[in-house]
C-alpha atoms as a PDB file:
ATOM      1  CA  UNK A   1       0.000   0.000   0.000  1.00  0.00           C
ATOM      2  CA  UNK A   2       1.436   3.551  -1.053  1.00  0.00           C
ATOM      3  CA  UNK A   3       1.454   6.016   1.789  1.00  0.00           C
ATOM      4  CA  UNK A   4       1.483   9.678   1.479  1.00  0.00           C
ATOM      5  CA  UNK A   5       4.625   9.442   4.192  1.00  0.00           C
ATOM      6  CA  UNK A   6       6.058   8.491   6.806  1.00  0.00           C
ATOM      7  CA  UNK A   7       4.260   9.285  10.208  1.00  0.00           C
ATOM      8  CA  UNK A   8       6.609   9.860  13.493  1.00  0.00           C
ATOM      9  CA  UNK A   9       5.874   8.647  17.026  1.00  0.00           C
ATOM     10  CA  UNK A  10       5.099  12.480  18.513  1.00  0.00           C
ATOM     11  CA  UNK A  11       2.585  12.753  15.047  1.00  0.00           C
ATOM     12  CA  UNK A  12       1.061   9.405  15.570  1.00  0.00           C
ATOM     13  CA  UNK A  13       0.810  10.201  19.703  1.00  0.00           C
ATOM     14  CA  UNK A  14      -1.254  13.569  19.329  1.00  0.00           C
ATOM     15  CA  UNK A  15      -3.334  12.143  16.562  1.00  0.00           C
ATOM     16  CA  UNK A  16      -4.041   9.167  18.612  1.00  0.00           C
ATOM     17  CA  UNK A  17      -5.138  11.331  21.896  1.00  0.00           C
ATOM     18  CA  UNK A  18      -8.368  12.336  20.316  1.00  0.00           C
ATOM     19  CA  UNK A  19     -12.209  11.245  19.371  1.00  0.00           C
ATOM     20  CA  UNK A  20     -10.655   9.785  16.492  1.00  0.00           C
ATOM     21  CA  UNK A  21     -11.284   6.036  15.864  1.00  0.00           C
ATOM     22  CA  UNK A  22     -14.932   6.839  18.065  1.00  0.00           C
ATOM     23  CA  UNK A  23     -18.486   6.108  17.331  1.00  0.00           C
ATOM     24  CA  UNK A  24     -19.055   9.463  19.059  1.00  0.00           C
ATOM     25  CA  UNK A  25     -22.412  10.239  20.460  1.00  0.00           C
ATOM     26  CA  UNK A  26     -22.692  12.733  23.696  1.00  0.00           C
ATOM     27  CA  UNK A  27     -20.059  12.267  26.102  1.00  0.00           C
ATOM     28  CA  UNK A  28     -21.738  14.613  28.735  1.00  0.00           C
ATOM     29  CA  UNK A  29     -24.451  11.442  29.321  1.00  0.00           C
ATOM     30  CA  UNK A  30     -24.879   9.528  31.663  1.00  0.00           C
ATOM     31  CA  UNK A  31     -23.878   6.090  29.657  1.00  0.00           C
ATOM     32  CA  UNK A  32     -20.476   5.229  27.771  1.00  0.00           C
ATOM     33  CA  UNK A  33     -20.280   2.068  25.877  1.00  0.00           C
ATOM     34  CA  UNK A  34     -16.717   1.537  25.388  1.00  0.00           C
ATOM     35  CA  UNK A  35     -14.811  -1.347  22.905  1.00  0.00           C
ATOM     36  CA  UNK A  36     -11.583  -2.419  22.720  1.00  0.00           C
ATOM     37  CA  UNK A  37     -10.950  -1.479  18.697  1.00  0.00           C
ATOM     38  CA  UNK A  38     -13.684   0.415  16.080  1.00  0.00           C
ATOM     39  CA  UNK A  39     -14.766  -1.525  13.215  1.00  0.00           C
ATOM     40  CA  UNK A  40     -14.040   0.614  10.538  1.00  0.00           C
ATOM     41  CA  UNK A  41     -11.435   4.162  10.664  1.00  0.00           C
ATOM     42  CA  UNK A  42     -11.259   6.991   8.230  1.00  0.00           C
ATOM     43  CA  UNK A  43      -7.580   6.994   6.532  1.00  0.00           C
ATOM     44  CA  UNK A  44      -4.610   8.449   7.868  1.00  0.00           C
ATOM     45  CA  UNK A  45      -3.594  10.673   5.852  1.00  0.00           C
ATOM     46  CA  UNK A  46      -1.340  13.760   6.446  1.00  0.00           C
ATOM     47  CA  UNK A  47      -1.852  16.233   8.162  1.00  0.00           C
ATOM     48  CA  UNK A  48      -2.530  14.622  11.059  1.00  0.00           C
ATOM     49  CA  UNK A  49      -5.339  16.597  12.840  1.00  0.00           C
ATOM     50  CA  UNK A  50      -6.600  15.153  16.206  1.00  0.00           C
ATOM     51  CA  UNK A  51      -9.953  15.134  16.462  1.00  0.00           C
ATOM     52  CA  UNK A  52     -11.034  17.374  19.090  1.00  0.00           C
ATOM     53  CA  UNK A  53     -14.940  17.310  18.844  1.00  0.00           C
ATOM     54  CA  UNK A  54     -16.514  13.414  19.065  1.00  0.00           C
ATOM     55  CA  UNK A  55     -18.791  12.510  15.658  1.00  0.00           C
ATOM     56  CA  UNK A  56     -22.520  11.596  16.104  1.00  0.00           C
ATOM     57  CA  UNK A  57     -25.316  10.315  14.571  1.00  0.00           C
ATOM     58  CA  UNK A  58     -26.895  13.561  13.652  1.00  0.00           C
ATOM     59  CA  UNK A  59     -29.950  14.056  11.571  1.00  0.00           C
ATOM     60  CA  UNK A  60     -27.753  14.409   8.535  1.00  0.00           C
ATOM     61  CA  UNK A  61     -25.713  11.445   9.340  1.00  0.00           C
ATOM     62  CA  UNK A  62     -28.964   8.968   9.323  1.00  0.00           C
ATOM     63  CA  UNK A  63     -30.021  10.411   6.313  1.00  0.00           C
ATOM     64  CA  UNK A  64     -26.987   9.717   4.188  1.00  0.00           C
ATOM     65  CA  UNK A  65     -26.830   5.894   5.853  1.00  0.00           C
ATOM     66  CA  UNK A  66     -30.229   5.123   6.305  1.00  0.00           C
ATOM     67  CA  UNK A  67     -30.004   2.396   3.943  1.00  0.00           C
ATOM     68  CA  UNK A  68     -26.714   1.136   6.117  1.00  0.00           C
ATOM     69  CA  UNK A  69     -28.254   0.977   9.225  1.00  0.00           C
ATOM     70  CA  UNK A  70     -30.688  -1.447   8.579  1.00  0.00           C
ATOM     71  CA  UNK A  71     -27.667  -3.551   8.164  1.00  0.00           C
ATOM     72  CA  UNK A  72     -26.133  -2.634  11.639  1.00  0.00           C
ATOM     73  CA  UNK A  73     -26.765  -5.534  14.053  1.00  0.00           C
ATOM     74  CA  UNK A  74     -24.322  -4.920  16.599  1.00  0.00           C
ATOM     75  CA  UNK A  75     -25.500  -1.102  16.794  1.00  0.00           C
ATOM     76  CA  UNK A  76     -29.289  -2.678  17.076  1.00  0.00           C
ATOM     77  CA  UNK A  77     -28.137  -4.595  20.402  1.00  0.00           C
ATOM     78  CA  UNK A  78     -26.772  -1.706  21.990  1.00  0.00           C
ATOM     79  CA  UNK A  79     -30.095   0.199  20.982  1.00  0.00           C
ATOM     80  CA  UNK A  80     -31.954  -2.885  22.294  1.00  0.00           C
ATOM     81  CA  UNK A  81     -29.965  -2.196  25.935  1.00  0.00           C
ATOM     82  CA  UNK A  82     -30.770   0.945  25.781  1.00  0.00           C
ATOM     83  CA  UNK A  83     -34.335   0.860  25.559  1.00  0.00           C
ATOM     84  CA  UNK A  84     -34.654  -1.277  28.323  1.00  0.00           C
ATOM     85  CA  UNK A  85     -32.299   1.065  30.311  1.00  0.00           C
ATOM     86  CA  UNK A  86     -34.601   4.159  29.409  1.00  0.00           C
ATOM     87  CA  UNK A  87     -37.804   2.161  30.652  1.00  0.00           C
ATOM     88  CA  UNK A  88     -36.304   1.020  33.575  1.00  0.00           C
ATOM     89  CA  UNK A  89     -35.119   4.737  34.371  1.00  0.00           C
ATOM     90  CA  UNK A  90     -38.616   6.132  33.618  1.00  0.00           C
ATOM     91  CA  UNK A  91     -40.765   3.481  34.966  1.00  0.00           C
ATOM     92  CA  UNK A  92     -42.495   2.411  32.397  1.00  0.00           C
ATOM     93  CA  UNK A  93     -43.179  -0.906  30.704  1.00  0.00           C
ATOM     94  CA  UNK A  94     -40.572  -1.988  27.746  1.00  0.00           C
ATOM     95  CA  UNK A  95     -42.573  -2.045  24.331  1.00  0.00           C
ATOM     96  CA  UNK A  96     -41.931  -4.220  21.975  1.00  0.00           C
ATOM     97  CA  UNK A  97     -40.468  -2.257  19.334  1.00  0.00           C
ATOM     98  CA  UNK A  98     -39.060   0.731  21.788  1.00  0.00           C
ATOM     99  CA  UNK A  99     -36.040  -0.789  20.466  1.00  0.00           C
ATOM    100  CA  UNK A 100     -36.365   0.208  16.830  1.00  0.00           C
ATOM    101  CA  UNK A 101     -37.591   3.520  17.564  1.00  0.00           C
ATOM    102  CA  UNK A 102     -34.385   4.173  20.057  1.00  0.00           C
ATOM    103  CA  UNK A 103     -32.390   2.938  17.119  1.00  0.00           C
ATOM    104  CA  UNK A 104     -33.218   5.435  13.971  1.00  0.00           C
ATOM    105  CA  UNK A 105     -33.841   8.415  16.153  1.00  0.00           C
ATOM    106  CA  UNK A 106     -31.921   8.481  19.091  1.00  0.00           C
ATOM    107  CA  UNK A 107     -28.911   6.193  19.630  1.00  0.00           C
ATOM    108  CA  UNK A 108     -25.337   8.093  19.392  1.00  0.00           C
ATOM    109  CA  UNK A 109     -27.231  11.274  18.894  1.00  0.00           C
ATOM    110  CA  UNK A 110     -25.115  14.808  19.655  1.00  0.00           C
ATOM    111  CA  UNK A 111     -27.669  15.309  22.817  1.00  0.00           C
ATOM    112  CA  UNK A 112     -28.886  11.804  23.456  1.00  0.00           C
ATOM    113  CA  UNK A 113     -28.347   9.128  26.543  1.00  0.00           C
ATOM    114  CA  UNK A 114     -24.853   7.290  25.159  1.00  0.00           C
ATOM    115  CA  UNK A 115     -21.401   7.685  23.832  1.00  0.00           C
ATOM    116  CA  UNK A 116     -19.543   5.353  22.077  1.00  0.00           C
ATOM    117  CA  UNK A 117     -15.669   5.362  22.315  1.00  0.00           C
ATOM    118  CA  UNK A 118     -13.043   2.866  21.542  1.00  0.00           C
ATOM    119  CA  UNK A 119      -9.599   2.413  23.544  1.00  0.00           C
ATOM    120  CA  UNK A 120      -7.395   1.764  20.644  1.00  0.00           C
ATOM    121  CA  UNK A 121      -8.083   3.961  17.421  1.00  0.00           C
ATOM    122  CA  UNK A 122      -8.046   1.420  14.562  1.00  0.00           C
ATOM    123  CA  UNK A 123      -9.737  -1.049  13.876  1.00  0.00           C
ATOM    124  CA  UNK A 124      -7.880  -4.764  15.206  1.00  0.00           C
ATOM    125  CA  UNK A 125      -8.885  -6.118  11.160  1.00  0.00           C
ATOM    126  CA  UNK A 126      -8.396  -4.232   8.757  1.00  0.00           C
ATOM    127  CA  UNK A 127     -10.575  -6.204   6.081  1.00  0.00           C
ATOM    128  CA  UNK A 128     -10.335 -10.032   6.652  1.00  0.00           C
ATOM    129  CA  UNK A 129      -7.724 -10.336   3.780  1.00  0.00           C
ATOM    130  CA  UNK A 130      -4.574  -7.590   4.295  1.00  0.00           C
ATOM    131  CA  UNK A 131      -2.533  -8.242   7.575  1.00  0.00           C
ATOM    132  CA  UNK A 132      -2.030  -5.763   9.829  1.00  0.00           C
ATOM    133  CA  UNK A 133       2.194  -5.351   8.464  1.00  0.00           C
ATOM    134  CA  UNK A 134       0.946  -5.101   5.085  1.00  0.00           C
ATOM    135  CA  UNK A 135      -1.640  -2.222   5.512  1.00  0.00           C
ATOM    136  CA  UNK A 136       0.858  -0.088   7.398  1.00  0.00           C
ATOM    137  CA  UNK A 137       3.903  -1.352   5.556  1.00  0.00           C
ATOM    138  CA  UNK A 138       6.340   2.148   5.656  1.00  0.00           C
ATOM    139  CA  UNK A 139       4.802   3.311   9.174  1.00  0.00           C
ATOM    140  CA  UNK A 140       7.634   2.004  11.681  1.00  0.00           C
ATOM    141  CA  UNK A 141       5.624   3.099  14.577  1.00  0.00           C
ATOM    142  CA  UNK A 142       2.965   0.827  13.817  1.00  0.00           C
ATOM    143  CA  UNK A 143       5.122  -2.221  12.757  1.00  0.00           C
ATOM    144  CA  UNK A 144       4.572  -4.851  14.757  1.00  0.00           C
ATOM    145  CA  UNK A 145       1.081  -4.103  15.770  1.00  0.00           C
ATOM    146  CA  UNK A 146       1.991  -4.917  19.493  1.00  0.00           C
ATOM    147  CA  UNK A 147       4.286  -1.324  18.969  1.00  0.00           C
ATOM    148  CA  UNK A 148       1.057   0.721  17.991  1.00  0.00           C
ATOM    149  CA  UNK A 149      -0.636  -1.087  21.048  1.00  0.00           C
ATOM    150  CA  UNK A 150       2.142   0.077  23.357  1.00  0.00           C
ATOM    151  CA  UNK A 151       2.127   3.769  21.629  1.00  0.00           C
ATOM    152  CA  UNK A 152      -1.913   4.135  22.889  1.00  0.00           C
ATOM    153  CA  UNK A 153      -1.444   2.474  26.336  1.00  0.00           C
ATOM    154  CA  UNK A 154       2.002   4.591  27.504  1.00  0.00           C
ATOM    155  CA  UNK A 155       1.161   7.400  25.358  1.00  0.00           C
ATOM    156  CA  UNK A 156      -1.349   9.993  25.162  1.00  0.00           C
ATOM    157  CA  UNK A 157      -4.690   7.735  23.892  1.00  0.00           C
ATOM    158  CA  UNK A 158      -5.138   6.410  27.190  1.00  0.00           C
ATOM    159  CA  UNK A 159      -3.975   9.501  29.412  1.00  0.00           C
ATOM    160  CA  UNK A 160      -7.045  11.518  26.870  1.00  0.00           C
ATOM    161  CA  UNK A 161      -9.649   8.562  27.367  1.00  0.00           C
ATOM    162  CA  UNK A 162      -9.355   8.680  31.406  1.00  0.00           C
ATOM    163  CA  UNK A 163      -9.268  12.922  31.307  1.00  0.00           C
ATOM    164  CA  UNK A 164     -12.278  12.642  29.243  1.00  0.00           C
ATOM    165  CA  UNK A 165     -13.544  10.311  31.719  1.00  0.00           C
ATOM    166  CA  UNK A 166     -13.011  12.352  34.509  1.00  0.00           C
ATOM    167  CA  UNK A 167     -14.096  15.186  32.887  1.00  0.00           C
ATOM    168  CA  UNK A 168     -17.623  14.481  32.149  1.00  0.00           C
ATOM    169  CA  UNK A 169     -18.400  11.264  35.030  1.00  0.00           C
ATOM    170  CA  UNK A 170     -20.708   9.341  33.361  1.00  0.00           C
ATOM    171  CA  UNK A 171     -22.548   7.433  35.495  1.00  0.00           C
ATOM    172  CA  UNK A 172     -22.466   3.936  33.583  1.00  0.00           C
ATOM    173  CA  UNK A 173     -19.199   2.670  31.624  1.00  0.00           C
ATOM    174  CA  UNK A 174     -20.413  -0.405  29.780  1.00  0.00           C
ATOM    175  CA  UNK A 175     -17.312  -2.713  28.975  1.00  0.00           C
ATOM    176  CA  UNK A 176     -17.481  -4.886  26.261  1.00  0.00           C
ATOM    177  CA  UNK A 177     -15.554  -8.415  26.506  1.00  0.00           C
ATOM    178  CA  UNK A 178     -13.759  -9.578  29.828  1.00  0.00           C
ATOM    179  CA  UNK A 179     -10.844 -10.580  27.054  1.00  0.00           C
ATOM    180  CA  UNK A 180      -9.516  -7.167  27.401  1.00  0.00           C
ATOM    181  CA  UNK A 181     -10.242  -6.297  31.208  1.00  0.00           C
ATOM    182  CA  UNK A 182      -6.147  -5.657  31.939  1.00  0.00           C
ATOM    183  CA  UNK A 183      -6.736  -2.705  29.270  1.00  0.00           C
ATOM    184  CA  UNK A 184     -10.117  -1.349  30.658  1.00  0.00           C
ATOM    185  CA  UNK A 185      -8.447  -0.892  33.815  1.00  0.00           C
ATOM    186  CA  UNK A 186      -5.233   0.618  32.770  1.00  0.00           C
ATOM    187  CA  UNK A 187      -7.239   2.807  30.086  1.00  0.00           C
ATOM    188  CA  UNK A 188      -9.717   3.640  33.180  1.00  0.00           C
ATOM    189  CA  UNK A 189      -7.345   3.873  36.062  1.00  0.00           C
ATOM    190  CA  UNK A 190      -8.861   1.486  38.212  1.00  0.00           C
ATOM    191  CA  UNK A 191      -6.017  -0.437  39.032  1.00  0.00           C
ATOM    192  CA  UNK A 192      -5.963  -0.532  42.988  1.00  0.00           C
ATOM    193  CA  UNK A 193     -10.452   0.316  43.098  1.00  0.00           C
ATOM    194  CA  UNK A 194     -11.868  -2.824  44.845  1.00  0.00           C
ATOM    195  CA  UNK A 195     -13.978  -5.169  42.060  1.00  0.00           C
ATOM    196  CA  UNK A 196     -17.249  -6.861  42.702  1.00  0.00           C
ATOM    197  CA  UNK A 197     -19.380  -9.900  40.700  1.00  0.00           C
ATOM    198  CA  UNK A 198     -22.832  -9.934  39.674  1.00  0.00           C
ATOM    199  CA  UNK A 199     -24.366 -12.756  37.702  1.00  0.00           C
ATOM    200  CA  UNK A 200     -26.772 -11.342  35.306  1.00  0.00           C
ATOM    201  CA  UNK A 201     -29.506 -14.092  35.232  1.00  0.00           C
ATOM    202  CA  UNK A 202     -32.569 -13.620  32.809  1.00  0.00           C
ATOM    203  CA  UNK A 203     -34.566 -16.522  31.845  1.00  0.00           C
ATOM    204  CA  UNK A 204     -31.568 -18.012  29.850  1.00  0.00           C
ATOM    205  CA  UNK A 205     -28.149 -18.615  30.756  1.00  0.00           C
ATOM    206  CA  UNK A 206     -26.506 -16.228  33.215  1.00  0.00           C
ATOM    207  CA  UNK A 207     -23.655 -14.054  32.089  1.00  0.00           C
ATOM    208  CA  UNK A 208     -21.020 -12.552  35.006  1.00  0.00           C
ATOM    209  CA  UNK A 209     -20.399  -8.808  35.191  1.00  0.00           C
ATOM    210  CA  UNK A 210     -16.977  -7.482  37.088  1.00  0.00           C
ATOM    211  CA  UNK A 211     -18.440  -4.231  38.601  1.00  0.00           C
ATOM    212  CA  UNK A 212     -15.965  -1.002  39.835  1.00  0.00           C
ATOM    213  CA  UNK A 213     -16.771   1.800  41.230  1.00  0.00           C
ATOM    214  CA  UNK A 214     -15.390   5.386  42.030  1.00  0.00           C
ATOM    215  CA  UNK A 215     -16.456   8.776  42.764  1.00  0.00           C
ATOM    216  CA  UNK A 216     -19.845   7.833  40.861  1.00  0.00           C
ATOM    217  CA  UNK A 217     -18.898   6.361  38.388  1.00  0.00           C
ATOM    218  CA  UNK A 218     -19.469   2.449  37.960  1.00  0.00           C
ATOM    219  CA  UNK A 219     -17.617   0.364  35.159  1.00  0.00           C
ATOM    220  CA  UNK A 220     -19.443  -2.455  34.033  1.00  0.00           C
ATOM    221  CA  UNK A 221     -17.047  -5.280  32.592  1.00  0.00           C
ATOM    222  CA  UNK A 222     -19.565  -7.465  30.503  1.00  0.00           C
ATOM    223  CA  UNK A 223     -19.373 -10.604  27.966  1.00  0.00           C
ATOM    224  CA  UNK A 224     -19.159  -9.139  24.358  1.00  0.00           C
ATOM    225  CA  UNK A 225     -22.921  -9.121  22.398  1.00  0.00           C
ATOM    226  CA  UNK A 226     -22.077 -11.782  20.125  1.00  0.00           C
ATOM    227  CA  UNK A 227     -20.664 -15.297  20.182  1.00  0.00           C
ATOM    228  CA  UNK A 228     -21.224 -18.639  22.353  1.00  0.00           C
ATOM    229  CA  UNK A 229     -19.961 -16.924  25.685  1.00  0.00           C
ATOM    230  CA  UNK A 230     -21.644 -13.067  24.580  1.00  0.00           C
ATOM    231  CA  UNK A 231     -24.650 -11.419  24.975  1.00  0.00           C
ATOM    232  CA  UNK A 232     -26.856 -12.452  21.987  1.00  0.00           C
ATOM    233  CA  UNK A 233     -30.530 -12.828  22.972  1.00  0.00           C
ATOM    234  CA  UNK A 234     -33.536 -10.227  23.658  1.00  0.00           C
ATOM    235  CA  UNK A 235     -34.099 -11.869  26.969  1.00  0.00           C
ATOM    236  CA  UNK A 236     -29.897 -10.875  27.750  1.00  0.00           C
ATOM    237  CA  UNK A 237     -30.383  -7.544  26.383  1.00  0.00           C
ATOM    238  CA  UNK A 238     -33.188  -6.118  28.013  1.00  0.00           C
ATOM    239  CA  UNK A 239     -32.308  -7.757  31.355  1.00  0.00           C
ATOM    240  CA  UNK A 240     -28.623  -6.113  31.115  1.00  0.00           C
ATOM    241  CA  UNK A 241     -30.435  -2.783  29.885  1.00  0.00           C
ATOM    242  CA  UNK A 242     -32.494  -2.322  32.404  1.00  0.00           C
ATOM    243  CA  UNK A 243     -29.669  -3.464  35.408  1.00  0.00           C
ATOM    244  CA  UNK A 244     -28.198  -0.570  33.509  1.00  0.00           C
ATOM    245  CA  UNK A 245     -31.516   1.547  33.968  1.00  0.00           C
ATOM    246  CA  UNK A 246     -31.478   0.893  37.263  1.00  0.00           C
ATOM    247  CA  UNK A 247     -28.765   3.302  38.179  1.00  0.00           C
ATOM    248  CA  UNK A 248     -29.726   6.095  35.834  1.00  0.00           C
ATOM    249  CA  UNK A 249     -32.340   8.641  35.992  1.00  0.00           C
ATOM    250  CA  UNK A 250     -35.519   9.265  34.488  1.00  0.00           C
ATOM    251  CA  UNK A 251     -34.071  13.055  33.330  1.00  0.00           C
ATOM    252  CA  UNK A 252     -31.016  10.704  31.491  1.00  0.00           C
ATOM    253  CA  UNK A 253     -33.349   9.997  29.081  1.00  0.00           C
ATOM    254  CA  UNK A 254     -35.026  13.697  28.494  1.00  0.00           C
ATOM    255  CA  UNK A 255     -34.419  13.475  24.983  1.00  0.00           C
ATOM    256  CA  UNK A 256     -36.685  10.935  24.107  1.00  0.00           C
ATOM    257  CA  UNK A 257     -39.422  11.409  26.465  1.00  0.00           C
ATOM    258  CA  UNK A 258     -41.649  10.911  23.806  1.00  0.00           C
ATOM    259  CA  UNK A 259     -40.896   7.641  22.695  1.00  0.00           C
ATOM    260  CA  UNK A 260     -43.868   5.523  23.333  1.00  0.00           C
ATOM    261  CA  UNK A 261     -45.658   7.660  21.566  1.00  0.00           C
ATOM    262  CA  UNK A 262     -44.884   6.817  18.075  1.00  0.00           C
ATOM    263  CA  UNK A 263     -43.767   4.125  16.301  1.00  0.00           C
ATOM    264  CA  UNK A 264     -40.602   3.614  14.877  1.00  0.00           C
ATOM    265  CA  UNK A 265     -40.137   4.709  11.219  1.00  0.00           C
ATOM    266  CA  UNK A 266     -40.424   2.828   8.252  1.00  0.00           C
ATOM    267  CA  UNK A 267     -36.777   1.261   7.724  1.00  0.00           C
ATOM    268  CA  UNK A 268     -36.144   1.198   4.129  1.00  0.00           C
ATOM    269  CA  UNK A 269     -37.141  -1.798   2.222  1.00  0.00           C
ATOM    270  CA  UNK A 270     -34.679  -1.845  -0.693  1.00  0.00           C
ATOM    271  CA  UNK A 271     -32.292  -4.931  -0.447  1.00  0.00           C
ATOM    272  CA  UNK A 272     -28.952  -4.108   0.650  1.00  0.00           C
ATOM    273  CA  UNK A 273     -26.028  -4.744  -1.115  1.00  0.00           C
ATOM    274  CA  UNK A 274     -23.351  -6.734   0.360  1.00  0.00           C
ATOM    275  CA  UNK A 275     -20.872  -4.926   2.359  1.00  0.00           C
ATOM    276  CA  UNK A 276     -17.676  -4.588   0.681  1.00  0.00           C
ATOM    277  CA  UNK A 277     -15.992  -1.166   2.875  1.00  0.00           C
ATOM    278  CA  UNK A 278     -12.815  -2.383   3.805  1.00  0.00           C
ATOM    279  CA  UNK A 279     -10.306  -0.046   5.888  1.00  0.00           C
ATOM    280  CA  UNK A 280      -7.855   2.191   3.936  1.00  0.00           C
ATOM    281  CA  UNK A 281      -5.692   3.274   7.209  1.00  0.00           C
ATOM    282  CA  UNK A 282      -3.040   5.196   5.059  1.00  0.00           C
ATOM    283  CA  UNK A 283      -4.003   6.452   2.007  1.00  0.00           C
ATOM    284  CA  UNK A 284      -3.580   9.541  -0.008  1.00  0.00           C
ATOM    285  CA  UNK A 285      -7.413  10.372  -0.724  1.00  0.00           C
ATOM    286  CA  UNK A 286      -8.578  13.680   0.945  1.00  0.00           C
ATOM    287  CA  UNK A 287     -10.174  14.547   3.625  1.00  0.00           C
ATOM    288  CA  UNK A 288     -13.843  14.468   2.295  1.00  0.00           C
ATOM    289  CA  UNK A 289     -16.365  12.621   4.105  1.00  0.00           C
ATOM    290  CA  UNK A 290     -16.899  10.075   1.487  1.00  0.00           C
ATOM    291  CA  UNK A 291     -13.972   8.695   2.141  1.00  0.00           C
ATOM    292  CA  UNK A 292     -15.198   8.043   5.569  1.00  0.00           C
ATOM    293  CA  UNK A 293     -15.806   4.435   5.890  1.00  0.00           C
ATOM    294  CA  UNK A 294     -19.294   3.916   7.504  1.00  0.00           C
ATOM    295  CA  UNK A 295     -19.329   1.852  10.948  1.00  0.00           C
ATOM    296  CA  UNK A 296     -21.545  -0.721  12.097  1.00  0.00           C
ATOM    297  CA  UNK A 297     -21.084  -4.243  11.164  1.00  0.00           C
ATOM    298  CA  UNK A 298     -22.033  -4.934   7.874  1.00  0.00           C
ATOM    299  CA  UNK A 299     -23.905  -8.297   7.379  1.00  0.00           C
ATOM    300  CA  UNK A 300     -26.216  -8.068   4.285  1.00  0.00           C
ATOM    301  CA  UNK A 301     -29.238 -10.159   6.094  1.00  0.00           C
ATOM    302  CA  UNK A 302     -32.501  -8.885   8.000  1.00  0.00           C
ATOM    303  CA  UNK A 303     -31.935  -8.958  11.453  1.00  0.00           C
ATOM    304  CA  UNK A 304     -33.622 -11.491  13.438  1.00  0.00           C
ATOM    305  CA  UNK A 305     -35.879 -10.503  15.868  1.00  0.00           C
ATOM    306  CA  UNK A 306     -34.495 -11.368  19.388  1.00  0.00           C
ATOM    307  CA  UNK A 307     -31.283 -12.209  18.441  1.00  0.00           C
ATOM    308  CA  UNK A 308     -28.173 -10.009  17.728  1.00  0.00           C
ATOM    309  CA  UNK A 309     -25.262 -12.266  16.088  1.00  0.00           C
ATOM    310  CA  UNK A 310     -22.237 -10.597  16.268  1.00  0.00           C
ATOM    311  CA  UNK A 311     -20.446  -7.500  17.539  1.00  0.00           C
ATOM    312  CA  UNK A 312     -16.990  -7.023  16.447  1.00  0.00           C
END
């Protein structure tokens, strides 16, 4: 792959410490649903600029991927948790399709209930086919991949993740995977903050949780939504969502108030075409948002109701 050039450790550091590589939503509320790697990353291309305002899911970003979304199964889940989260927070009974309606008007939105961030910037695959030494072939500081790993844990991507954090104290930290607890708590700073276990046990099988807290703020280390150990079912989701409701408030959720009230809009019927957006991570295209490569998880199949297969 032909890079524009060669990006030093110092560049690489101050990009890094930045919303960059983040799903983005509002970081001032009162829930932050945090993964180890994004699935997709704009490319790097110079000059670096950190990114110092987070993205969201504006009204003009679900109009240009409305089509995509329908498409977005591991962004359904989390909508799915969060539903049941608002419900429990307000009191009132979980419909049926609160979900949807959550979903295509108010998850990751600039004022809304969430915010999505990642610990490491790019994404852990880049496509399924180029290795990890071949897409940043001529970047030293990112060759082996364990290097760029060590850049964002000594350097400044985890310093900016826990000032973030302790700038805004969210009230709810949601985890995803116990596979990468060691980095949540460096990432976090909660080495030394006493741990405690809850077994989250809906009708189905139970799934253990590895709560923290500090200065109120509780981390919630959970299975990933996906796979034979995850979080896959609608019984799993809404029970986790509303154990997560049950330490927020009703005015966490003031943005969609309204909710019940309507149904949730007509997702578009058209088939969608397989997703083929691979991950250009240095490239010499501008800085133009097409070049943006959507996120989500792109599996060209309705979803199935009740059931959320995979979540990178």
């Amino acid at each position: 792959m032909q890079h524009s050039r060669m990006f030093t450790r110092q560049e690489l550091d101050r990009y890094f410490a930045s919303y960059v590589g983040m799903e983005g939503g509002n970081p001032r509320a009162a829930v932050w649903i945090c993964d180890r790697s994004p699935a997709w990353s704009e490319p790097i291309v110079a000059p670096l600029h950190p990114h110092l305002a987070p993205p969201a899911w504006d009204a003009v970003f679900r109009q240009q991927h409305r089509q995509d979304m329908a498409r977005w199964f591991g962004h359904q889940c989390v909508a799915r948790i969060m539903a049941a989260a608002r419900a429990e927070a307000l009191g009132v009974r979980l419909g049926d399709n609160d979900w949807e309606h959550y979903y295509w008007s108010h998850l990751y939105s600039p004022a809304g209930a969430e915010f999505r961030l990642s610990l490491f910037p790019l994404p852990a695959h880049i496509d399924g086919r180029t290795t990890w030494s071949k897409a940043f072939r001529g970047q030293p500081e990112l060759i082996p991949q364990k290097r760029y790993v060590a850049l964002c844990r000594e350097g400044e991507r985890f310093r900016f993740i826990a000032k973030t954090c302790a700038r805004w104290r969210p009230k709810v930290v949601i985890c995803l995977s116990h596979r990468h607890t060691d980095e949540y708590v460096e990432a976090f700073g909660l080495d030394g903050v006493a741990g405690e276990e809850h077994a989250l046990r809906p009708a189905d099988q139970a799934r253990r949780l590895h709560l923290f807290t500090r200065e109120g703020t509780t981390w919630i280390i959970c299975p990933a939504i996906g796979g034979s150990a995850g979080m896959t079912s609608q019984v799993q989701l809404d029970a986790f969502g509303k154990f997560i409701g049950a330490r927020l408030a009703a005015s966490d959720f003031r943005h969609c108030l309204e909710l019940a009230a309507h149904e949730a809009p007509a997702r578009p019927q058209r088939v969608p075409e397989p997703y083929a957006a691979s991950v250009v991570p240095v490239a010499a295209a501008g800085r133009d948002p097409a070049h943006r490569i959507p996120p989500g998880f792109g599996w060209g199949e309705p979803v199935r109701a009740g059931n959320c297969e995979s979540f990178a």
